[in-house]
Protein backbone atom coordinates (compact mmCIF):
# COMPACT_ATOMS: atom_id res chain seq x y z
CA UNK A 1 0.00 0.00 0.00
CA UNK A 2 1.00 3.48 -0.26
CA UNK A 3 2.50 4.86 2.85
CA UNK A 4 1.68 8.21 1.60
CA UNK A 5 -1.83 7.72 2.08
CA UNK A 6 -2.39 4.81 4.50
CA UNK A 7 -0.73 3.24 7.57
CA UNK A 8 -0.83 -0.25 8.26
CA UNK A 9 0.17 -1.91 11.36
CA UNK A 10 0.20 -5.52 12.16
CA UNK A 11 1.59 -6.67 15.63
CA UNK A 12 2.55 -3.00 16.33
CA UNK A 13 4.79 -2.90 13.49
CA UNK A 14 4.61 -0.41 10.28
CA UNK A 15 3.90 -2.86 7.48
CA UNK A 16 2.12 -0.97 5.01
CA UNK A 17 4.47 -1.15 1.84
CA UNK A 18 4.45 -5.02 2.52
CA UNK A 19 0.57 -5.23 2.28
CA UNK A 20 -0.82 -5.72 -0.86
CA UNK A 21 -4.94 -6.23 0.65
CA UNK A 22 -6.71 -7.12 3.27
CA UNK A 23 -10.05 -8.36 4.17
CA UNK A 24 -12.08 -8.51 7.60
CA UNK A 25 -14.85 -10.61 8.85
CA UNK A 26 -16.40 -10.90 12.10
CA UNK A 27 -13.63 -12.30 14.08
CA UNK A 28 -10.53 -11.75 12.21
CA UNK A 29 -8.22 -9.69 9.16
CA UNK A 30 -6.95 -11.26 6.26
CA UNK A 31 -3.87 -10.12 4.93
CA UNK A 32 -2.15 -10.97 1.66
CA UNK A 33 1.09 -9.32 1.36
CA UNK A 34 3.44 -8.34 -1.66
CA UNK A 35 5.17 -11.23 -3.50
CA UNK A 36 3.07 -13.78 -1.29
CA UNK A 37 0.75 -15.96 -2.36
CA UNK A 38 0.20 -17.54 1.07
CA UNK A 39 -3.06 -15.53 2.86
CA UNK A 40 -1.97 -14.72 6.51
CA UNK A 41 -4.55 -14.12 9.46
CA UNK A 42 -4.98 -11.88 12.33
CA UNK A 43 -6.97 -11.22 15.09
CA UNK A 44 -8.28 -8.12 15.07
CA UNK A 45 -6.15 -6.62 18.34
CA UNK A 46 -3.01 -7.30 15.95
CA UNK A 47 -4.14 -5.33 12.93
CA UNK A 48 -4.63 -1.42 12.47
CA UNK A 49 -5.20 0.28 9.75
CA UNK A 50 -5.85 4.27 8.52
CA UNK A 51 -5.68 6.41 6.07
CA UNK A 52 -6.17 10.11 4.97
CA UNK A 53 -3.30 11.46 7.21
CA UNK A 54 -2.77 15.34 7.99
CA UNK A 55 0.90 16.26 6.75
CA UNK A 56 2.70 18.07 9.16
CA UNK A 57 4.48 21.94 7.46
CA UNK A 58 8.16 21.07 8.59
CA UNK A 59 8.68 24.36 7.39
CA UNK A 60 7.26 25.78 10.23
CA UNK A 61 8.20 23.40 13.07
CA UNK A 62 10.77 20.82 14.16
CA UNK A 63 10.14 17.43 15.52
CA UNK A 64 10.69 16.14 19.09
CA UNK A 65 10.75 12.42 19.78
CA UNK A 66 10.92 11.36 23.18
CA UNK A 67 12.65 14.48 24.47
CA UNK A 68 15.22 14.30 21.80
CA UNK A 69 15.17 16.29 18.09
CA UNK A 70 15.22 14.43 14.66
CA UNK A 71 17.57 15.34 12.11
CA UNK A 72 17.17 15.14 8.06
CA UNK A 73 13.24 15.12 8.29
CA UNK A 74 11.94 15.79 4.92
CA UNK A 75 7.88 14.71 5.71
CA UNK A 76 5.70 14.13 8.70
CA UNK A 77 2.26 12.61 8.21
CA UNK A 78 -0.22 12.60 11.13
CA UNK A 79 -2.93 9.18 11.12
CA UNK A 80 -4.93 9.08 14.35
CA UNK A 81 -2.66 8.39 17.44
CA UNK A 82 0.52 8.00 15.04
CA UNK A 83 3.09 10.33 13.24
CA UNK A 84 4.74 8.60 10.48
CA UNK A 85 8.39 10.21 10.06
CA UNK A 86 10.04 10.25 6.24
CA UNK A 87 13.89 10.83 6.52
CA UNK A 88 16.00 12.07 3.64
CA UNK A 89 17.47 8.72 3.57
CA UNK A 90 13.96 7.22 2.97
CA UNK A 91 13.73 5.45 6.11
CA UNK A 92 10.77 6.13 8.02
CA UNK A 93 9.89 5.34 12.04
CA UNK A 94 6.12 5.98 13.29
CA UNK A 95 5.59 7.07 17.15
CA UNK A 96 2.70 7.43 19.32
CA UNK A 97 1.53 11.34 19.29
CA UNK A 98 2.40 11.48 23.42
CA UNK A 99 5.90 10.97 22.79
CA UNK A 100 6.00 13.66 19.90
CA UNK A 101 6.33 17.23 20.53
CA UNK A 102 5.92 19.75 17.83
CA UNK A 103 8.38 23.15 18.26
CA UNK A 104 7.69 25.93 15.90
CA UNK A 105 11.12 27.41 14.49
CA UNK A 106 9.73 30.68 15.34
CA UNK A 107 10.74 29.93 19.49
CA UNK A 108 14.02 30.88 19.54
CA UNK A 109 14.06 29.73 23.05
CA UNK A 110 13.79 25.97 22.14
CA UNK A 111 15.58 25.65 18.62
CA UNK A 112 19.00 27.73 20.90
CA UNK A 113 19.17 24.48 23.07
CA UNK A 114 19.73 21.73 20.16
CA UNK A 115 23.20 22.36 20.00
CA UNK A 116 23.54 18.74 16.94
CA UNK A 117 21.68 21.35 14.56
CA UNK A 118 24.54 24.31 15.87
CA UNK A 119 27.37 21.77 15.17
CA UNK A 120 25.87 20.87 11.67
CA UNK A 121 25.73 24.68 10.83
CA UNK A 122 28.89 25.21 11.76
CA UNK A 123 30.67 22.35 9.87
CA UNK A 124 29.54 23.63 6.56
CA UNK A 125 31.89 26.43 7.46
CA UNK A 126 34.51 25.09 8.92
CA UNK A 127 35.02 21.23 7.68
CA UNK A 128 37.79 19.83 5.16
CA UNK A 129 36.09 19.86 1.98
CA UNK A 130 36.26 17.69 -1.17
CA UNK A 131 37.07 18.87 -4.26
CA UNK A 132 33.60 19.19 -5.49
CA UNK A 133 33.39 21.68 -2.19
CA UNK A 134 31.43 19.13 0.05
CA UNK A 135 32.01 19.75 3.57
CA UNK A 136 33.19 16.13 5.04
CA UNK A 137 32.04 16.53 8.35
CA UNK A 138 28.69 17.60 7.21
CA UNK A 139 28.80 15.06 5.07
CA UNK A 140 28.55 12.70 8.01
CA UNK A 141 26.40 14.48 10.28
CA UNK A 142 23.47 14.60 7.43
CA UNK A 143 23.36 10.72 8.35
CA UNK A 144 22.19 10.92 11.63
CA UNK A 145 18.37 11.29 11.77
CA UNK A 146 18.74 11.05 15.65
CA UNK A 147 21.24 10.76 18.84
CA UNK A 148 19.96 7.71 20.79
CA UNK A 149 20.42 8.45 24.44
CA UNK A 150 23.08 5.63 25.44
CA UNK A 151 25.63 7.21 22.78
CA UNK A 152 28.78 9.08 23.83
CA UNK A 153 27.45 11.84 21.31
CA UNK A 154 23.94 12.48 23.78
CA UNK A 155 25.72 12.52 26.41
CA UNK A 156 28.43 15.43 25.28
CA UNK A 157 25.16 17.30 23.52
CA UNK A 158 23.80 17.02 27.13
CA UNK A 159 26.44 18.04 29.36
CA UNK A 160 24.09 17.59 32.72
CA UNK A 161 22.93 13.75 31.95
CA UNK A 162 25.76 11.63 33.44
CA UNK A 163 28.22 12.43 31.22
CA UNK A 164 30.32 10.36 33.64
CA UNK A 165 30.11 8.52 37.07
CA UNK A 166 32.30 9.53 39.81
CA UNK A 167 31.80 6.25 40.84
CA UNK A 168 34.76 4.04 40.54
CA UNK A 169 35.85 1.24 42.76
CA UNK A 170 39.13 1.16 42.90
CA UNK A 171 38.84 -2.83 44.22
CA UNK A 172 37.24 -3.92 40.99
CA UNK A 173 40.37 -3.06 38.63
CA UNK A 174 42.49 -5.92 38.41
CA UNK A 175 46.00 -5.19 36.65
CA UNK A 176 47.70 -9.01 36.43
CA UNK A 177 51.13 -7.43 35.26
CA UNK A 178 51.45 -4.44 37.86
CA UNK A 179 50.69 -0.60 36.98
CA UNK A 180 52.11 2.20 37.56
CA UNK A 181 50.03 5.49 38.71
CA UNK A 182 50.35 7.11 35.27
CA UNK A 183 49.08 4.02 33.93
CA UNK A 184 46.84 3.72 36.64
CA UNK A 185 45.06 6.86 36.29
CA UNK A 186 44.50 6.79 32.69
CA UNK A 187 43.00 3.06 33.25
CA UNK A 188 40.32 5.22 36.03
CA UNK A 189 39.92 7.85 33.33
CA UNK A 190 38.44 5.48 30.77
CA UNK A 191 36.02 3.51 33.04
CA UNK A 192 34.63 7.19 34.10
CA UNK A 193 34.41 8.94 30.55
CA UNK A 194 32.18 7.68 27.50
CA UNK A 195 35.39 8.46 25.25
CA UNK A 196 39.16 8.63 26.27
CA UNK A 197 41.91 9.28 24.57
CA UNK A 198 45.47 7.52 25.79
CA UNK A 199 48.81 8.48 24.55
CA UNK A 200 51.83 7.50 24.76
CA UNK A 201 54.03 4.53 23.99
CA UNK A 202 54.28 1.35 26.25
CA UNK A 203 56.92 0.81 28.68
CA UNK A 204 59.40 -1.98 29.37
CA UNK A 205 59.52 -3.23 32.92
């Protein structure tokens, strides 16, 4: 089916390019799907279906899912208790309307706190580019359609949610060869911090 126009979901899953038709009796939905000849059957509970969506201006607004923005949105279609979200890379997610916020680009309050969409503006300015002038950087950042919140990258775009713990039992670190307290330290370092860099070349004992 067209996921334009209709949204089909079958054991809370978007299905709706895989459907070819369906049909319903009393007790149950009959679904024949796309390159299928086998007829599969649901009970009604497992099967929604709905159509004649309200499309979303994302010229006007950006998209909050879950307390977190989207990135690369090009379409956002509204059916019932869903939004169905199109990315430039033609992937699409759908999410329950409670866990979607709407922020008009007009609240300058809001749109100065997602610091992803700061960092992508400023790599166009400042990234290596290619010879055809692409920035690199921004070349890589346009593939992120969102920063899921057990990534390094949420946690240094949100500076007051645990970046690290300060929480480190010094018991639990085993070192079977000996350490010394450089070595020690930069062992501590990486347990507390979601990225660490170590330098430096090993030494003989």
């Amino acid at each position: 089916m067209d996921k334009q126009k209709y949204l089909v979901i079958i054991k809370g899953e978007d299905r709706t390019e895989d459907v070819l038709k369906y049909q319903s009796d009393k007790n149950y939905i009959h679904v024949r799907y796309r390159n299928a000849d086998k007829v599969y059957t649901y009970v009604r509970g497992n099967f929604e279906f709905y159509k004649n969506p309200i499309e979303i201006d994302m010229e006007q607004n950006k998209i909050i899912l879950e307390q977190e923005y989207l990135y690369n949105v090009t379409k956002v279609l509204k059916f019932h208790n869903y939004y169905k979200i199109f990315f430039k890379d033609e992937s699409t997610i759908i999410a329950f309307e409670w866990n979607v916020k709407l922020v008009s680009k007009k609240d300058n309050n809001e749109i100065s706190n997602n610091k992803f969409e700061y960092f992508k503006e400023i790599s166009q300015i400042t990234s290596i580019k290619t010879e055809e002038g692409m920035a690199l950087l921004t070349k890589e950042y346009e593939k992120i359609n969102f920063v899921e919140k057990d990534t390094a990258l949420y946690k240094f775009l949100n500076k007051d949610k645990n970046l690290y713990s300060d929480i480190v039992d010094n018991n639990i670190i085993i070192f079977p060869f000996g350490v010394n307290k450089s070595q020690f330290q930069a062992v501590k370092n990486a347990i507390r911090n979601q990225i660490s860099i170590i330098e430096g070349p090993p030494r003989n004992r």
